[in-house]
PDB file of N, CA and C in Angstrom:
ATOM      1  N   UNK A   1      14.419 -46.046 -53.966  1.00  0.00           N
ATOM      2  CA  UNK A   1      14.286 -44.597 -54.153  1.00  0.00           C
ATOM      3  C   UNK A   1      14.955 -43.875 -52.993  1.00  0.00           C
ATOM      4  N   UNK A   2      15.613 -42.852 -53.239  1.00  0.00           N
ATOM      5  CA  UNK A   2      16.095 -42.179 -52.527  1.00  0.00           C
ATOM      6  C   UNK A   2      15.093 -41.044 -51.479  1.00  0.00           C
ATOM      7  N   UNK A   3      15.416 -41.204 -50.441  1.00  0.00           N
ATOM      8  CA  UNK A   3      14.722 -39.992 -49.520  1.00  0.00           C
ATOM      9  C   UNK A   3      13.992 -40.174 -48.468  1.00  0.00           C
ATOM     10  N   UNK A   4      13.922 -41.655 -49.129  1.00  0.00           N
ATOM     11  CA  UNK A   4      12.686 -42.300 -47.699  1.00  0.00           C
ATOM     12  C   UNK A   4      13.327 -42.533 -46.435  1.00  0.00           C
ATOM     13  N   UNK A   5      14.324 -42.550 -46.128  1.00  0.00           N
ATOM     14  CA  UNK A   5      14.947 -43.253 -45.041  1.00  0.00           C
ATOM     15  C   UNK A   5      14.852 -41.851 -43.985  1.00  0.00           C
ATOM     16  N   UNK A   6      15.045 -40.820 -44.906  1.00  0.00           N
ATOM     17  CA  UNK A   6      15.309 -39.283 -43.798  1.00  0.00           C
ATOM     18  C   UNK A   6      13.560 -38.598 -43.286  1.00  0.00           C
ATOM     19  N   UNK A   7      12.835 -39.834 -44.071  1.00  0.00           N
ATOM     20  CA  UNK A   7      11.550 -39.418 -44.183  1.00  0.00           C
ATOM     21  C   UNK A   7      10.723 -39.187 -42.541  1.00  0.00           C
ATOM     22  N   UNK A   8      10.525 -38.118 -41.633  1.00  0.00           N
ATOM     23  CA  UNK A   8       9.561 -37.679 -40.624  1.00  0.00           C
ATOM     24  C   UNK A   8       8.191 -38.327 -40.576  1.00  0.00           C
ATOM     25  N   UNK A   9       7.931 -39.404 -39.431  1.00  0.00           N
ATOM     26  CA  UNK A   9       6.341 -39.931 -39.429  1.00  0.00           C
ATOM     27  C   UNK A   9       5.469 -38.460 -39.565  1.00  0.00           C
ATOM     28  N   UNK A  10       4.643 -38.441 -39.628  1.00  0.00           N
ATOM     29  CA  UNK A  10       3.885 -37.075 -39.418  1.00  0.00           C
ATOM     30  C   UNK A  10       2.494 -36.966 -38.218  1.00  0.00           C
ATOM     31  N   UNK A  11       2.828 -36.444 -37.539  1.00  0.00           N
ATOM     32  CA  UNK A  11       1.948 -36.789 -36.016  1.00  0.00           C
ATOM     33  C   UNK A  11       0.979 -36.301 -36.110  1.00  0.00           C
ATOM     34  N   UNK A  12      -0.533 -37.026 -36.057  1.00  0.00           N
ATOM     35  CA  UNK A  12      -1.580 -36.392 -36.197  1.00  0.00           C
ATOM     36  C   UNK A  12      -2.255 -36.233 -34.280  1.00  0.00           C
ATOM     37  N   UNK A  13      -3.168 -34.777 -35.346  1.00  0.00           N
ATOM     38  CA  UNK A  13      -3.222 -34.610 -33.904  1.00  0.00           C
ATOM     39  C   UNK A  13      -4.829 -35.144 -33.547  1.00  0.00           C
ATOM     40  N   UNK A  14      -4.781 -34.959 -32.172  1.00  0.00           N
ATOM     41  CA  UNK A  14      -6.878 -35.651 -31.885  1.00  0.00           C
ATOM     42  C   UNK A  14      -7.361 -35.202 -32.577  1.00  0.00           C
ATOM     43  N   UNK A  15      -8.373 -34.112 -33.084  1.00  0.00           N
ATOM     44  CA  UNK A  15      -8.806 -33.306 -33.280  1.00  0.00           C
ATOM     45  C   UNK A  15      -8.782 -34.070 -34.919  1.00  0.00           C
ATOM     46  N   UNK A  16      -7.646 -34.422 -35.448  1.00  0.00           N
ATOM     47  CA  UNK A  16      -7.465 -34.414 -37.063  1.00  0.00           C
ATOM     48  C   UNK A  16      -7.844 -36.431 -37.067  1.00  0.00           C
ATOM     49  N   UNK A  17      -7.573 -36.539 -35.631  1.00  0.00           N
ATOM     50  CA  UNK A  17      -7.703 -38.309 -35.721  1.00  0.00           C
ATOM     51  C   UNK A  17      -9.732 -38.768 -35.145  1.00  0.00           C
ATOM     52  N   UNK A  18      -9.946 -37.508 -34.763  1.00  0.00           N
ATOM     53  CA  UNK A  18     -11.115 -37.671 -34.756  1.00  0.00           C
ATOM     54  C   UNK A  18     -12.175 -37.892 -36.177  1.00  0.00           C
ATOM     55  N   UNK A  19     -11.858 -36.445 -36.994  1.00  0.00           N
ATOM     56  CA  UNK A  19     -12.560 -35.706 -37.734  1.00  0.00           C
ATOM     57  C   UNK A  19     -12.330 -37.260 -39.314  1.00  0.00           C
ATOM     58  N   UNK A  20     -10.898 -37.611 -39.215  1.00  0.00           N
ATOM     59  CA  UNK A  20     -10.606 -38.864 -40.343  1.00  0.00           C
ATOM     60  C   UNK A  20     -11.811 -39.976 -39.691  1.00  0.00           C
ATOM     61  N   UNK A  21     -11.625 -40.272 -38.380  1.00  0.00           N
ATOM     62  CA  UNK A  21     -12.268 -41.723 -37.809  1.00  0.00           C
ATOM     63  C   UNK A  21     -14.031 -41.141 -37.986  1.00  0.00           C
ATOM     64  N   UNK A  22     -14.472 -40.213 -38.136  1.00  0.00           N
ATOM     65  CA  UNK A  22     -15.815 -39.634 -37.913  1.00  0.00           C
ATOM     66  C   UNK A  22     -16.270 -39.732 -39.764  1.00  0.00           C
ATOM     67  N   UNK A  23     -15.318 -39.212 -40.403  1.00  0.00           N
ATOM     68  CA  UNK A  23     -15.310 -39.259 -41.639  1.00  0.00           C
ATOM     69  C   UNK A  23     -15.690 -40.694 -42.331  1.00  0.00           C
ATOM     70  N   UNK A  24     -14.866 -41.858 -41.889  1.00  0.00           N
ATOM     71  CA  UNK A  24     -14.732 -42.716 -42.176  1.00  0.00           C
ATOM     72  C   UNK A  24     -16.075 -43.823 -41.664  1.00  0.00           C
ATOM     73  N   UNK A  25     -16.544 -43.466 -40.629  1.00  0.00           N
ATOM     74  CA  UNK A  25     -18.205 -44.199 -39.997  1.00  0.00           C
ATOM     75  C   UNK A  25     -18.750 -44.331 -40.804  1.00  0.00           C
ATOM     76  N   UNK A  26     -19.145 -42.554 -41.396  1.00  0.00           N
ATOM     77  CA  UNK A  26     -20.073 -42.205 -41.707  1.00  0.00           C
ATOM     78  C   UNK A  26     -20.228 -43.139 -43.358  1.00  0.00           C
ATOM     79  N   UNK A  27     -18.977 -42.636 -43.595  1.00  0.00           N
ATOM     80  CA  UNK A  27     -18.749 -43.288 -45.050  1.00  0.00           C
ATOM     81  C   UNK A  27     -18.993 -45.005 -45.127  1.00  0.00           C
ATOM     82  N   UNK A  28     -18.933 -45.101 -44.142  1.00  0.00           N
ATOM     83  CA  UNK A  28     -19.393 -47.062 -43.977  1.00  0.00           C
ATOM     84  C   UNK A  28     -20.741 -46.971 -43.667  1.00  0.00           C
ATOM     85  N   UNK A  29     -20.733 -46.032 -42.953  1.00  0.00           N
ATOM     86  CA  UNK A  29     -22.763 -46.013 -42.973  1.00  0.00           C
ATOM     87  C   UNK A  29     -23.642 -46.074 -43.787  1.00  0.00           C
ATOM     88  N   UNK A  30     -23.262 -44.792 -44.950  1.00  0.00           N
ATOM     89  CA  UNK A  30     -23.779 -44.829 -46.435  1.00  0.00           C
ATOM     90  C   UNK A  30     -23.526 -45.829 -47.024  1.00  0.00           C
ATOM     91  N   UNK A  31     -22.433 -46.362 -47.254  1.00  0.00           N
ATOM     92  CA  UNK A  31     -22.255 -47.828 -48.107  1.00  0.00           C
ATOM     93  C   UNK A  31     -23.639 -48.806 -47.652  1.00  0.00           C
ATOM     94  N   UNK A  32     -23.424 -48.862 -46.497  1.00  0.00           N
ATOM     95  CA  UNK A  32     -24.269 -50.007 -45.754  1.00  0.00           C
ATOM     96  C   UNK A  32     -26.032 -49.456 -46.237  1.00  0.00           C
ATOM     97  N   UNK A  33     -26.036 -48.600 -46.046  1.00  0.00           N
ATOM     98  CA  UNK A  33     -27.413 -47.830 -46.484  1.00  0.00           C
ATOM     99  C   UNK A  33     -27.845 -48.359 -47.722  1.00  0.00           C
ATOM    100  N   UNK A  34     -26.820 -47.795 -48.682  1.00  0.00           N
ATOM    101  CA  UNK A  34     -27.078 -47.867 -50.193  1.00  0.00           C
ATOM    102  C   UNK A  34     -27.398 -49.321 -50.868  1.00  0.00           C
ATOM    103  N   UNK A  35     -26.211 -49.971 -49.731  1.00  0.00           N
ATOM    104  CA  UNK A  35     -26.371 -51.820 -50.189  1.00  0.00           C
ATOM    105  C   UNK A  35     -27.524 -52.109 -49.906  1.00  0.00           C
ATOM    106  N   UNK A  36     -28.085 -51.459 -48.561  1.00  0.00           N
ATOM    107  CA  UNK A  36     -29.819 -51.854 -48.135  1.00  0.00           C
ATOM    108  C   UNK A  36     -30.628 -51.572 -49.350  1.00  0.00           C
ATOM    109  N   UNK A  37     -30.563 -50.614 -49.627  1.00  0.00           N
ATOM    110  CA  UNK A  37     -31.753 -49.510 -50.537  1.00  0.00           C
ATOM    111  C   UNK A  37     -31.483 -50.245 -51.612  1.00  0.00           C
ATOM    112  N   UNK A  38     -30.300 -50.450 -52.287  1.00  0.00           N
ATOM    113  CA  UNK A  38     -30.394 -51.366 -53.373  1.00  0.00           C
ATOM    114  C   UNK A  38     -30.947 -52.948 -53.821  1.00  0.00           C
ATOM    115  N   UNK A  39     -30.381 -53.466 -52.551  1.00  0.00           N
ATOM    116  CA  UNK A  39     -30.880 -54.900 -52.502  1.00  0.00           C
ATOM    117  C   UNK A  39     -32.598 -54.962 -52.158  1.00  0.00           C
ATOM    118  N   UNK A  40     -33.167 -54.207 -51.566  1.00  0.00           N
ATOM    119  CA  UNK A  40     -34.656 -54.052 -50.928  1.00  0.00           C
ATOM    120  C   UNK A  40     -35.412 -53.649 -52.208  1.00  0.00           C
ATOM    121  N   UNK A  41     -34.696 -53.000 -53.081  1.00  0.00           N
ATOM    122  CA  UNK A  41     -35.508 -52.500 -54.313  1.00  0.00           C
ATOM    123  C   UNK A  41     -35.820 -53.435 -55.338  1.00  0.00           C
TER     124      UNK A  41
END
């Protein structure tokens, strides 16, 4: 495909690499939760 080669990484900034990595805990937290709550039931 054409276009990729001229393609710009896109620089994230702290602030946006925080808020993804904070996002992403949490979201493993609940999993881990739910697998508890489910399997315990």
């Amino acid at each position: 495909m054409e276009g990729k080669k001229g393609r710009k990484n896109r620089f994230w900034s702290d602030v946006e690499k925080r808020s993804i990595c904070a996002r992403a805990c949490v979201h493993r937290f609940w999993i881990h939760y739910l697998v508890a709550a489910i399997s315990a039931a």
